[in-house]
C-alpha atoms as a PDB file:
ATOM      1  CA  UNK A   1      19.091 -73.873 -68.769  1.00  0.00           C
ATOM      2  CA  UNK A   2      22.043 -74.040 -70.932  1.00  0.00           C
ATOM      3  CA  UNK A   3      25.525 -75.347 -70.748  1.00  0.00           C
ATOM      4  CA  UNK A   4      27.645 -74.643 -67.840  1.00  0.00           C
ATOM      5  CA  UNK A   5      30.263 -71.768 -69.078  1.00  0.00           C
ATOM      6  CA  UNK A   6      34.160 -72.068 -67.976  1.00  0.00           C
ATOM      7  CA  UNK A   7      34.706 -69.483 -64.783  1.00  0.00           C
ATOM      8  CA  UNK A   8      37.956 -67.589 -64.555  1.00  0.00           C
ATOM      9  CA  UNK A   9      39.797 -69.263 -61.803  1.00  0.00           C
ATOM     10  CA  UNK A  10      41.193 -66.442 -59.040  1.00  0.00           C
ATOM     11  CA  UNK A  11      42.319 -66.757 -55.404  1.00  0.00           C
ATOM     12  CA  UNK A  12      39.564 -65.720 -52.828  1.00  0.00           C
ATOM     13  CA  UNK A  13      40.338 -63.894 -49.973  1.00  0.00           C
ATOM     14  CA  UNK A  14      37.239 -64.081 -47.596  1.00  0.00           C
ATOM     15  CA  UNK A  15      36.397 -61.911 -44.870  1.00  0.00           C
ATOM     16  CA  UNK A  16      34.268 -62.793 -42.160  1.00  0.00           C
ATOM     17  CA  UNK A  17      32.437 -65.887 -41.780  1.00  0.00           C
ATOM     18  CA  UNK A  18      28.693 -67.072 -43.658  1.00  0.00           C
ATOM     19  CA  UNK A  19      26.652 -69.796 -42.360  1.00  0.00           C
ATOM     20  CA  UNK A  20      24.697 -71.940 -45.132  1.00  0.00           C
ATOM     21  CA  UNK A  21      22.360 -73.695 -42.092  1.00  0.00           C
ATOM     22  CA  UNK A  22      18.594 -72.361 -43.116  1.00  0.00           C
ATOM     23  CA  UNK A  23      18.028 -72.513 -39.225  1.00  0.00           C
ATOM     24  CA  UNK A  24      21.276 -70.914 -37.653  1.00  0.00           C
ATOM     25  CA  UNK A  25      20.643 -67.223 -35.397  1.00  0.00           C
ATOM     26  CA  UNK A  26      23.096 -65.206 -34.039  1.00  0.00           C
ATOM     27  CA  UNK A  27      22.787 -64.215 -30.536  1.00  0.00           C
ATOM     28  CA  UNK A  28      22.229 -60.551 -29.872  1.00  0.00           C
ATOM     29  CA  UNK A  29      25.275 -58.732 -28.423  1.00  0.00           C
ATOM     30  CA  UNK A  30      27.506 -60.675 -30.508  1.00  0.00           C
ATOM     31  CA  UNK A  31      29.625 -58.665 -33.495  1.00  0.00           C
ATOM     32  CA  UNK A  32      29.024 -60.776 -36.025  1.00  0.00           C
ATOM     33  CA  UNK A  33      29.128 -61.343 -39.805  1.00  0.00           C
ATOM     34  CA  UNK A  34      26.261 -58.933 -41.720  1.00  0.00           C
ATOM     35  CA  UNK A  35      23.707 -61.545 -42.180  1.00  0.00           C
ATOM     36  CA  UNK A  36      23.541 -65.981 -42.253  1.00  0.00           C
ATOM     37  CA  UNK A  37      24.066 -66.128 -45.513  1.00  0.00           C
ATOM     38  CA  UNK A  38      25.500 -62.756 -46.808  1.00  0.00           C
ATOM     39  CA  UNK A  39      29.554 -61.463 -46.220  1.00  0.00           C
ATOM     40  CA  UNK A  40      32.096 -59.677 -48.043  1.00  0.00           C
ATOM     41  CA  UNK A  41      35.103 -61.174 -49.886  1.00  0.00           C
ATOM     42  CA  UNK A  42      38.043 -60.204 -52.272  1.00  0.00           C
ATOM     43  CA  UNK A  43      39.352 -62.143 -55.077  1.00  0.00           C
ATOM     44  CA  UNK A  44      43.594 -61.818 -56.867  1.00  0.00           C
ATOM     45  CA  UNK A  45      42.487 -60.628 -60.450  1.00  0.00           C
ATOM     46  CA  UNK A  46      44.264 -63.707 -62.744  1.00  0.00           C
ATOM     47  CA  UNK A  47      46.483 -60.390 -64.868  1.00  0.00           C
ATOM     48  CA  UNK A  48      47.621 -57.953 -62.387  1.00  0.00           C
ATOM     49  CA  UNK A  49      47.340 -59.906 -58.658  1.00  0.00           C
ATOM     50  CA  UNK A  50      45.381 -57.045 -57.604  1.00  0.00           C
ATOM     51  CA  UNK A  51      42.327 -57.418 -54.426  1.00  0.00           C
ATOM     52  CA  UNK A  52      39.144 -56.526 -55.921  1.00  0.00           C
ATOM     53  CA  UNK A  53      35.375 -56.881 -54.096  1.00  0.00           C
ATOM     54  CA  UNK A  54      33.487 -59.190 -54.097  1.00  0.00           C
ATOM     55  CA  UNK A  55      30.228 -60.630 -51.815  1.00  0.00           C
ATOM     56  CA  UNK A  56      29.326 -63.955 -50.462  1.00  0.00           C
ATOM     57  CA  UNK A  57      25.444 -64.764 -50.772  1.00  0.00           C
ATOM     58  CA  UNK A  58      23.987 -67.995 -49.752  1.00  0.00           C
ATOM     59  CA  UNK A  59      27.415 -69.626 -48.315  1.00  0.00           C
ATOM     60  CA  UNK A  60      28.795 -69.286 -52.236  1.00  0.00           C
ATOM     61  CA  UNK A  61      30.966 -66.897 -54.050  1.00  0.00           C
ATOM     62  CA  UNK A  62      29.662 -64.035 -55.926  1.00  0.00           C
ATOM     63  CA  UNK A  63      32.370 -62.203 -58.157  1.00  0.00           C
ATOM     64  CA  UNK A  64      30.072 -58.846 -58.695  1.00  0.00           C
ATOM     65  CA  UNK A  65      32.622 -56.577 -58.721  1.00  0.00           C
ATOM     66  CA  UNK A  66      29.831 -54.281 -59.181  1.00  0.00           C
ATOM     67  CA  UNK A  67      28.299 -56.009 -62.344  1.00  0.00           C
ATOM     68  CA  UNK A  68      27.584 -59.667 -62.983  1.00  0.00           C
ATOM     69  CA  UNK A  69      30.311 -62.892 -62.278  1.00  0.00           C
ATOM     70  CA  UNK A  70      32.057 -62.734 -65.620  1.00  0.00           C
ATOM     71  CA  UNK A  71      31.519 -66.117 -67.825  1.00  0.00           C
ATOM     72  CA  UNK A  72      31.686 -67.206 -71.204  1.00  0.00           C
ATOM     73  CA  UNK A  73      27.657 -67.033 -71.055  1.00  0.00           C
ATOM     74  CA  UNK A  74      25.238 -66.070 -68.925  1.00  0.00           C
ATOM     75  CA  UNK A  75      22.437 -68.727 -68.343  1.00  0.00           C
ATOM     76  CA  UNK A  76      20.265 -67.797 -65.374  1.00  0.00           C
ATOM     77  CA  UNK A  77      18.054 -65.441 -66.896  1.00  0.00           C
ATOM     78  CA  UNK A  78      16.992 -62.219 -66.566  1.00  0.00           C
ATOM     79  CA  UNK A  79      15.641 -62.450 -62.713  1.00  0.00           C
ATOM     80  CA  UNK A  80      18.737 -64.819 -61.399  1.00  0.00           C
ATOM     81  CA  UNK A  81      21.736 -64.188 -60.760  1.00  0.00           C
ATOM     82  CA  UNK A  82      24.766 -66.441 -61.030  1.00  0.00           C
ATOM     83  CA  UNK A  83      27.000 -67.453 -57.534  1.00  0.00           C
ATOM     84  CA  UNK A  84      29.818 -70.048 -56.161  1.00  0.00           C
ATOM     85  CA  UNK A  85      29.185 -72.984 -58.377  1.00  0.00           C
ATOM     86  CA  UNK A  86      27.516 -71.937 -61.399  1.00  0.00           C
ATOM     87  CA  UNK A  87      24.489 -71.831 -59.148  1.00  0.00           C
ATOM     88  CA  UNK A  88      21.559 -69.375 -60.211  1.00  0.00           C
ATOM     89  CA  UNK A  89      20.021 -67.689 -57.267  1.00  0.00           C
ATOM     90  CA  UNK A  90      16.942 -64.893 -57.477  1.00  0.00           C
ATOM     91  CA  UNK A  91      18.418 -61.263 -57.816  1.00  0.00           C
ATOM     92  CA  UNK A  92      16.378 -59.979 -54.566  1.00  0.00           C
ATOM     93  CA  UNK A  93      16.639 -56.232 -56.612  1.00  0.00           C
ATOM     94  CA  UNK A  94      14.071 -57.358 -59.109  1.00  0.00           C
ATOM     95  CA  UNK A  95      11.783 -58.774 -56.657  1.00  0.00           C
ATOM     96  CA  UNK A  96       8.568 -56.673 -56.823  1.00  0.00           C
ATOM     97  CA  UNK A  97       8.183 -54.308 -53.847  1.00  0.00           C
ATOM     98  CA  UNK A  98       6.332 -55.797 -50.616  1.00  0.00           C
ATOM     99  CA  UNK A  99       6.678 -59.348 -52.090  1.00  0.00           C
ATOM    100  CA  UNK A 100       8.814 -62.355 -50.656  1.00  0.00           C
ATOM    101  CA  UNK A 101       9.175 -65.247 -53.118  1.00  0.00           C
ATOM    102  CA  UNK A 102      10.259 -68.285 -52.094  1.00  0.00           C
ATOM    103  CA  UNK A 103      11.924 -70.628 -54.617  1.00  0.00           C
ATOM    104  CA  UNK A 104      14.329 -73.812 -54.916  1.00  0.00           C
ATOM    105  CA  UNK A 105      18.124 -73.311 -55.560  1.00  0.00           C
ATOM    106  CA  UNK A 106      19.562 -76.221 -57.454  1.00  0.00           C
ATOM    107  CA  UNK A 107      22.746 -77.068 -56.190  1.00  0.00           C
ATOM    108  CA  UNK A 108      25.776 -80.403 -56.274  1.00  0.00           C
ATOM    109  CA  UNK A 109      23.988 -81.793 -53.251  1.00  0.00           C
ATOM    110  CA  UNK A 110      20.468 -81.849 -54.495  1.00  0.00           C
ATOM    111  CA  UNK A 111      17.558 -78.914 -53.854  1.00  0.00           C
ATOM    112  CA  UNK A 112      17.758 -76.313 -50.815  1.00  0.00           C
ATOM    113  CA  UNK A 113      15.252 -73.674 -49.718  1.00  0.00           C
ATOM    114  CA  UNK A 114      15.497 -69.780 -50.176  1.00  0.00           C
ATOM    115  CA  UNK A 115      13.579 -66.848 -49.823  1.00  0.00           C
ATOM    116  CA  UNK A 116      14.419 -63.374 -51.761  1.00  0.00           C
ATOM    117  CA  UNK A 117      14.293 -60.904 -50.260  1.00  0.00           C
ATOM    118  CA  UNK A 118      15.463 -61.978 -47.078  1.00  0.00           C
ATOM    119  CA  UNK A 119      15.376 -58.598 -45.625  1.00  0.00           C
ATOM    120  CA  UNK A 120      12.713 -56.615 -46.736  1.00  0.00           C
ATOM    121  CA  UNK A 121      12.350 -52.434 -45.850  1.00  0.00           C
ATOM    122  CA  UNK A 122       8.793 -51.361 -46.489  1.00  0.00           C
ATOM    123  CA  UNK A 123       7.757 -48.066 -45.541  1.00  0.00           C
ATOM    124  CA  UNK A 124       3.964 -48.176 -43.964  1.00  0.00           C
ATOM    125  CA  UNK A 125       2.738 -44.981 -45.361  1.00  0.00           C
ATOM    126  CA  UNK A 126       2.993 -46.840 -48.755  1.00  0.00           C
ATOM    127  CA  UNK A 127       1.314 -49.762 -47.550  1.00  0.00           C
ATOM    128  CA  UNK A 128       1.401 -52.205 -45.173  1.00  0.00           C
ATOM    129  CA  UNK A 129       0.940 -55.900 -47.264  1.00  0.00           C
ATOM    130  CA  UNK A 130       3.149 -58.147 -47.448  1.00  0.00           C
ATOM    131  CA  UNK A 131       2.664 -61.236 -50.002  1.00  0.00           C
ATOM    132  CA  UNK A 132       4.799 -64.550 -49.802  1.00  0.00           C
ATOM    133  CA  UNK A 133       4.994 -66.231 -53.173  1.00  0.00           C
ATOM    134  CA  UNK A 134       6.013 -69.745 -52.686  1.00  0.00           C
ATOM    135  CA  UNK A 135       7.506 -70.536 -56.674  1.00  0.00           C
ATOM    136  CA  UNK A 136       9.275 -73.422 -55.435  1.00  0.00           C
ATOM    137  CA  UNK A 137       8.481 -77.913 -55.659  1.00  0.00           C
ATOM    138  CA  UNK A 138       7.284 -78.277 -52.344  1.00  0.00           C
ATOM    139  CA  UNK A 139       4.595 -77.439 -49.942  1.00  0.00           C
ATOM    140  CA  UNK A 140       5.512 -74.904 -47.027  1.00  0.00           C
ATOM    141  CA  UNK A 141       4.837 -73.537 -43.831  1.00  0.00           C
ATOM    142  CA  UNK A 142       5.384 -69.457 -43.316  1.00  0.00           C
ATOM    143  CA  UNK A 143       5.533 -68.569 -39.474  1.00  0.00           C
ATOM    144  CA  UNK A 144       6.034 -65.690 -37.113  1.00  0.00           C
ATOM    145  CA  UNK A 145       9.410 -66.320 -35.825  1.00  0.00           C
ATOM    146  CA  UNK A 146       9.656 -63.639 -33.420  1.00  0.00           C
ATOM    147  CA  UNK A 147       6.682 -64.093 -31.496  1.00  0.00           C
ATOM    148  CA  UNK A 148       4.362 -67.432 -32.895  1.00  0.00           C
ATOM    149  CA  UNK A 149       1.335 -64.939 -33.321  1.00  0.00           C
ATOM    150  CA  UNK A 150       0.438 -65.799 -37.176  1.00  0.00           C
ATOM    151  CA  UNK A 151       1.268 -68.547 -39.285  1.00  0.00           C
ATOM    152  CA  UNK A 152       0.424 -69.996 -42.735  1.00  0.00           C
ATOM    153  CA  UNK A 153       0.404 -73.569 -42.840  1.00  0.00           C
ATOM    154  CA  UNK A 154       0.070 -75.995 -46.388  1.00  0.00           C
ATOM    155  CA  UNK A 155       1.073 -73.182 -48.808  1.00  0.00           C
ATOM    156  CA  UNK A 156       1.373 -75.103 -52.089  1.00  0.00           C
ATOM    157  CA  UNK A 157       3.452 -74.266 -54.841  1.00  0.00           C
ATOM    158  CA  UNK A 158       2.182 -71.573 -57.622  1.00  0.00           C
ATOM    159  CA  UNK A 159       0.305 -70.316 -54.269  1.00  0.00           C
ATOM    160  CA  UNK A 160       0.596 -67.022 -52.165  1.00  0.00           C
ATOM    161  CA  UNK A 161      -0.078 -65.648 -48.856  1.00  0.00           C
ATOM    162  CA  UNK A 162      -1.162 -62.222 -47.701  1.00  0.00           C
ATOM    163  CA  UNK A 163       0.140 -60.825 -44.155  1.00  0.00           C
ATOM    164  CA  UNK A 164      -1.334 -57.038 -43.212  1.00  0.00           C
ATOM    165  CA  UNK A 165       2.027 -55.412 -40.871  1.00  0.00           C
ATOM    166  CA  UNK A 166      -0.195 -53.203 -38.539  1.00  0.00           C
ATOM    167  CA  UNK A 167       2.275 -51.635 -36.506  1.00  0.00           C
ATOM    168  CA  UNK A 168       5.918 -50.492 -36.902  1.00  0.00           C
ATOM    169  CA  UNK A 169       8.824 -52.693 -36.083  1.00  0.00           C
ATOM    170  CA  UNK A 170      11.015 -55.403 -36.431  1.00  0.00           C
ATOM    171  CA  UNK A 171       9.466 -58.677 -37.924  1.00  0.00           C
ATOM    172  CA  UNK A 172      11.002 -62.044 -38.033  1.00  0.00           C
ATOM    173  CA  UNK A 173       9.697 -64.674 -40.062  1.00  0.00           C
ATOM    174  CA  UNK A 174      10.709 -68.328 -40.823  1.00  0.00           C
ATOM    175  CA  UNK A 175       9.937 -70.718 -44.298  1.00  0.00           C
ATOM    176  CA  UNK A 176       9.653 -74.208 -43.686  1.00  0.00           C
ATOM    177  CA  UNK A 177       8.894 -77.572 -45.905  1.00  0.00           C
ATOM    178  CA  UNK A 178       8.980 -81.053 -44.957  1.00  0.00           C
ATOM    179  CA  UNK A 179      13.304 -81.068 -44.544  1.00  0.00           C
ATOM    180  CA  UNK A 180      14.791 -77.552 -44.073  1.00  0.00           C
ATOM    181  CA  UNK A 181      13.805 -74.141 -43.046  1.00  0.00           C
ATOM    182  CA  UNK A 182      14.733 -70.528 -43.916  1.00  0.00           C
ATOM    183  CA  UNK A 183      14.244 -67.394 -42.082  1.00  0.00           C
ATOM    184  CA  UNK A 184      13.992 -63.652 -43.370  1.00  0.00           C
ATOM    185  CA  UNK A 185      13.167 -60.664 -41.861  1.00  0.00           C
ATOM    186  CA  UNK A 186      10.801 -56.973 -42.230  1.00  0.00           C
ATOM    187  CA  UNK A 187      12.010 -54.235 -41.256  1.00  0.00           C
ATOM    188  CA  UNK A 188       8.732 -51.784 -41.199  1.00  0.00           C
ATOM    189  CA  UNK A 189       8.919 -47.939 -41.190  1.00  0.00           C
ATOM    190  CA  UNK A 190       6.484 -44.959 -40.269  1.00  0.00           C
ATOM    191  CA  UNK A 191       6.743 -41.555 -38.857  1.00  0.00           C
ATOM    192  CA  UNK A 192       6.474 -43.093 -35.484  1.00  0.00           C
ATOM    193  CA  UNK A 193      10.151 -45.563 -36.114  1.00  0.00           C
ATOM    194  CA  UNK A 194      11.666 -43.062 -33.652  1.00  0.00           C
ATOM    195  CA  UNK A 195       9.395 -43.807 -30.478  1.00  0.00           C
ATOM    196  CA  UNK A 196      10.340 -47.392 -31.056  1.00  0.00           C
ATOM    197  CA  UNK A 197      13.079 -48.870 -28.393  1.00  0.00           C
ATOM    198  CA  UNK A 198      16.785 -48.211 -29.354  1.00  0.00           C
ATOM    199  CA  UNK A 199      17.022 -52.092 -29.303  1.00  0.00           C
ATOM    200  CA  UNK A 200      14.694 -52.287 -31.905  1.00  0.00           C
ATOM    201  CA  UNK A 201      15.641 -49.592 -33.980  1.00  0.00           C
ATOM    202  CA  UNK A 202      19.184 -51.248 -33.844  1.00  0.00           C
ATOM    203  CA  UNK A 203      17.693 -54.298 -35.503  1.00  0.00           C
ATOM    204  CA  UNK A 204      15.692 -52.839 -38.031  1.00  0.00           C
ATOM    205  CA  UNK A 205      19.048 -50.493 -38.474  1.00  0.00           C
ATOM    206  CA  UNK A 206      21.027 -53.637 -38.876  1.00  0.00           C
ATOM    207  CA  UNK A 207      18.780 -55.438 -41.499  1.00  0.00           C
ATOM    208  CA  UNK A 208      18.986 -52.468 -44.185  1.00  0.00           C
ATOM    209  CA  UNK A 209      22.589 -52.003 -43.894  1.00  0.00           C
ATOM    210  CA  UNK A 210      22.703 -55.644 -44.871  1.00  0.00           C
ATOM    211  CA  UNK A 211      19.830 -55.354 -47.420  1.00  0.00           C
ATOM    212  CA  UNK A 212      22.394 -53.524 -49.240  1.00  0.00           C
ATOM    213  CA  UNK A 213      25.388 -55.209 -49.199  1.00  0.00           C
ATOM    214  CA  UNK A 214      26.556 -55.616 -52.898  1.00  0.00           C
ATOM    215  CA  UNK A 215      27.312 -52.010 -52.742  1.00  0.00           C
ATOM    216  CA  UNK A 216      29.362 -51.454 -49.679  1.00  0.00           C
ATOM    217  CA  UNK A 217      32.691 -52.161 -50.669  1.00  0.00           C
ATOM    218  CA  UNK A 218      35.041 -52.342 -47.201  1.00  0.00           C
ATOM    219  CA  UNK A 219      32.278 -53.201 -44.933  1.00  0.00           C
ATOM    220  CA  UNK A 220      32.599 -56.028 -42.912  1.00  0.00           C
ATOM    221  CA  UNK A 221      30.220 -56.958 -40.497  1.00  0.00           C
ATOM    222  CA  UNK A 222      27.344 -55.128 -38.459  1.00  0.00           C
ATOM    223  CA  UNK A 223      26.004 -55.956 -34.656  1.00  0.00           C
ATOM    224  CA  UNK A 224      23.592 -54.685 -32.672  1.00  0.00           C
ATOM    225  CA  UNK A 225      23.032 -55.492 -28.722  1.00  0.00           C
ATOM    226  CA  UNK A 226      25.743 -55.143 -27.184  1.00  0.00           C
ATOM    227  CA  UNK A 227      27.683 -53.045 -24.313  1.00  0.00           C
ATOM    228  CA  UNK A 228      26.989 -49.486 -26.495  1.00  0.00           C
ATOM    229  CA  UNK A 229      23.295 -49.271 -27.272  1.00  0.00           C
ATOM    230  CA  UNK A 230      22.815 -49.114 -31.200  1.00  0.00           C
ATOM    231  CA  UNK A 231      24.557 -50.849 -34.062  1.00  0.00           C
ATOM    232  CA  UNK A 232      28.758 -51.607 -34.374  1.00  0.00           C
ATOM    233  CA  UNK A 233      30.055 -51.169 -38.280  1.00  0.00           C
ATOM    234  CA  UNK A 234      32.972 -52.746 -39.088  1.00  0.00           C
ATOM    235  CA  UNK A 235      35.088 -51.872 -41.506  1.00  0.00           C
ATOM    236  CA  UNK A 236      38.615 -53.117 -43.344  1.00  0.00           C
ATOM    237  CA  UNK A 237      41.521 -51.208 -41.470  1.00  0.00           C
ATOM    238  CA  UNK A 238      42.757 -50.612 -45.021  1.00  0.00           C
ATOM    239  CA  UNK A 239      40.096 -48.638 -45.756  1.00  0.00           C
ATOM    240  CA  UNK A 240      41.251 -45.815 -42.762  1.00  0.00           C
ATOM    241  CA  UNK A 241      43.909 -43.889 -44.803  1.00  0.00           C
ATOM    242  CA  UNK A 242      41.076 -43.676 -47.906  1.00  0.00           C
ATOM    243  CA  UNK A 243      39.386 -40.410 -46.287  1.00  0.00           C
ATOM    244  CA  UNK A 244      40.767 -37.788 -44.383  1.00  0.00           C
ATOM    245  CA  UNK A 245      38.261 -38.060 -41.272  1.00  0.00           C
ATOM    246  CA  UNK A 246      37.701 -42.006 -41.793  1.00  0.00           C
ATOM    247  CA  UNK A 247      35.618 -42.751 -39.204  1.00  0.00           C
ATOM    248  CA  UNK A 248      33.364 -39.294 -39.332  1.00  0.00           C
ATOM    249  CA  UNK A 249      32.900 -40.528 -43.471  1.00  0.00           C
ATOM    250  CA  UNK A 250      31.548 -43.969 -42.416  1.00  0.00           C
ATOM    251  CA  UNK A 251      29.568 -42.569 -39.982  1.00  0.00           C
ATOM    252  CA  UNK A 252      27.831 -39.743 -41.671  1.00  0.00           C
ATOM    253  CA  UNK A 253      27.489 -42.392 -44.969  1.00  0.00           C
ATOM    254  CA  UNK A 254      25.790 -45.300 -42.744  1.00  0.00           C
ATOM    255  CA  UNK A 255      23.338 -42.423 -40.509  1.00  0.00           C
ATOM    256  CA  UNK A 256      21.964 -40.934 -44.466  1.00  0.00           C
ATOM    257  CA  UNK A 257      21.413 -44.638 -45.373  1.00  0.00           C
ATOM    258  CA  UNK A 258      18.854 -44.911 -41.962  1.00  0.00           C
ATOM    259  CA  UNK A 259      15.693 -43.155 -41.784  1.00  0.00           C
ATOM    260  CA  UNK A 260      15.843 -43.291 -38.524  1.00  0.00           C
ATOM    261  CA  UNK A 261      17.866 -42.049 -35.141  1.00  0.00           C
ATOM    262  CA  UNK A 262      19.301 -44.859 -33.842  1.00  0.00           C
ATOM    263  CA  UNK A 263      23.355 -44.666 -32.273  1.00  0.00           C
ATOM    264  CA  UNK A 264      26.162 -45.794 -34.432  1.00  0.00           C
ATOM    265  CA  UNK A 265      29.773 -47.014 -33.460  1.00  0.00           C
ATOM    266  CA  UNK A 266      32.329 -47.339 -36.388  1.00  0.00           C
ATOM    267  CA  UNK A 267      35.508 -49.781 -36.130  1.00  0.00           C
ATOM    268  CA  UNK A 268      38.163 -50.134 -38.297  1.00  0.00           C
ATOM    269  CA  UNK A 269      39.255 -54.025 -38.093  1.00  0.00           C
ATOM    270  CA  UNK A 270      41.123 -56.283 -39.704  1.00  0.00           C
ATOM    271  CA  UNK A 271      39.228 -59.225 -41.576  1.00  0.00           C
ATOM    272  CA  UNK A 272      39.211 -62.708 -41.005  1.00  0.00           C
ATOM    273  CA  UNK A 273      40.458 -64.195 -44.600  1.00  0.00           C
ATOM    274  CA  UNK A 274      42.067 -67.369 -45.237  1.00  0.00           C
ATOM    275  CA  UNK A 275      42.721 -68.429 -49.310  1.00  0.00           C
ATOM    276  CA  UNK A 276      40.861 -70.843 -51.322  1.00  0.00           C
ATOM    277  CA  UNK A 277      42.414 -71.725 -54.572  1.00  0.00           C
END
């Protein structure tokens, strides 16, 4: 890996809130940020003090601004991409389809755990394998973490796993070594998605919203579970007064985006921020 390049220093405005715990769940109902480790930011551009996008992966800072953070030079390689401090994390877009790889991310504190993608949509009428790729140091565990019917134990590095998804649905799964763990989760599609229940749907609804978060500039969080059945978008007040019809835009953008019926509720909301320097 080569030498560390000098980052432009901007102010961060950060919206919502990202947990960097590999174990932490959110209790359904709640309307919270889009996924544990995902969120949506801004940052004051250094020359004209003007908000622009950003997105929070893995507790860090990502300056995408719909390309790469901008250094002096790039040093992650082709299949990383760089976050918060200089860190180089798996871009989950160049993961091969049905495939989870699991990897180290090499950070000031030492060596943490991470899976990419961590929410996967695979349609069944393409196939219905999934195969975990464990490229990281250390020996793992891959579990069912919805409902403890399957589990891999003593995966070894430069090893893989094979898992056949025989029915459509929600899955939940959870990576574990000797000192951490780190959960993903499979959203998996048919023609029969619709007979599903609406709480499931909502889920699976939920997880490719978030699956696709680097390109939803204004969206804030996404819940599912609550008092409405269906999923709750959030999305930047300041957003409102870009489209005549606001809400019916958001709506009708979010519904093409799901192959799927499932009910959705649009809110316009102001962030949570707070300024790092």
């Amino acid at each position: 890996m080569q030498g560390r390049g000098k980052l432009k220093t901007r102010l961060l405005i950060i919206i919502g809130v990202a947990s960097i715990a590999g174990l932490t769940t959110y209790t359904s109902g709640a309307f919270t940020p889009l996924q544990s480790d995902l969120s949506e930011c801004y940052y004051t551009d250094d020359e004209n003090d003007i908000p622009q996008p950003c997105v929070m992966i893995d507790g860090w800072y990502n300056m995408l601004l719909q390309q790469s953070l901008q250094t002096e030079q790039d040093y992650c390689g082709e299949r990383y991409m760089m976050v918060g401090n200089d860190e180089c994390v798996l871009n989950p877009e160049l993961v091969e389809p049905f495939t989870v790889i699991i990897y180290d991310v090499v950070e000031n504190s030492g060596t943490r755990l991470s899976v990419a993608p961590h929410s996967m949509v695979m349609d069944l009428r393409d196939g219905n394998t999934v195969t975990f790729v464990n490229d990281g140091s250390n020996t793992v565990n891959i579990l069912d973490n919805s409902k403890g019917l399957w589990s891999f134990d003593d995966v070894k590095p430069s090893s893989q796993r094979e898992m056949a998804i025989n029915g459509t649905g929600f899955y939940e799964f959870l990576v574990q070594n000797s000192r951490e763990g780190e959960g993903g989760e499979i959203v998996a599609l048919s023609d029969d998605t619709n007979s599903l229940p609406v709480e499931t749907r909502a889920k699976m609804a939920q997880a490719i919203i978030s699956s696709d978060l680097r390109k939803e500039a204004g969206l804030i969080s996404v819940g599912s579970g609550g008092a409405e059945p269906g999923i709750t978008i959030g999305i930047d007040k300041k957003f409102r007064d870009r489209h005549d019809d606001a809400e019916r835009f958001y709506y009708e953008k979010y519904k093409e985006m799901i192959p799927f019926d499932v009910p959705i509720w649009i809110e316009f909301t102001a962030p949570i921020t707070f300024a790092r320097g």
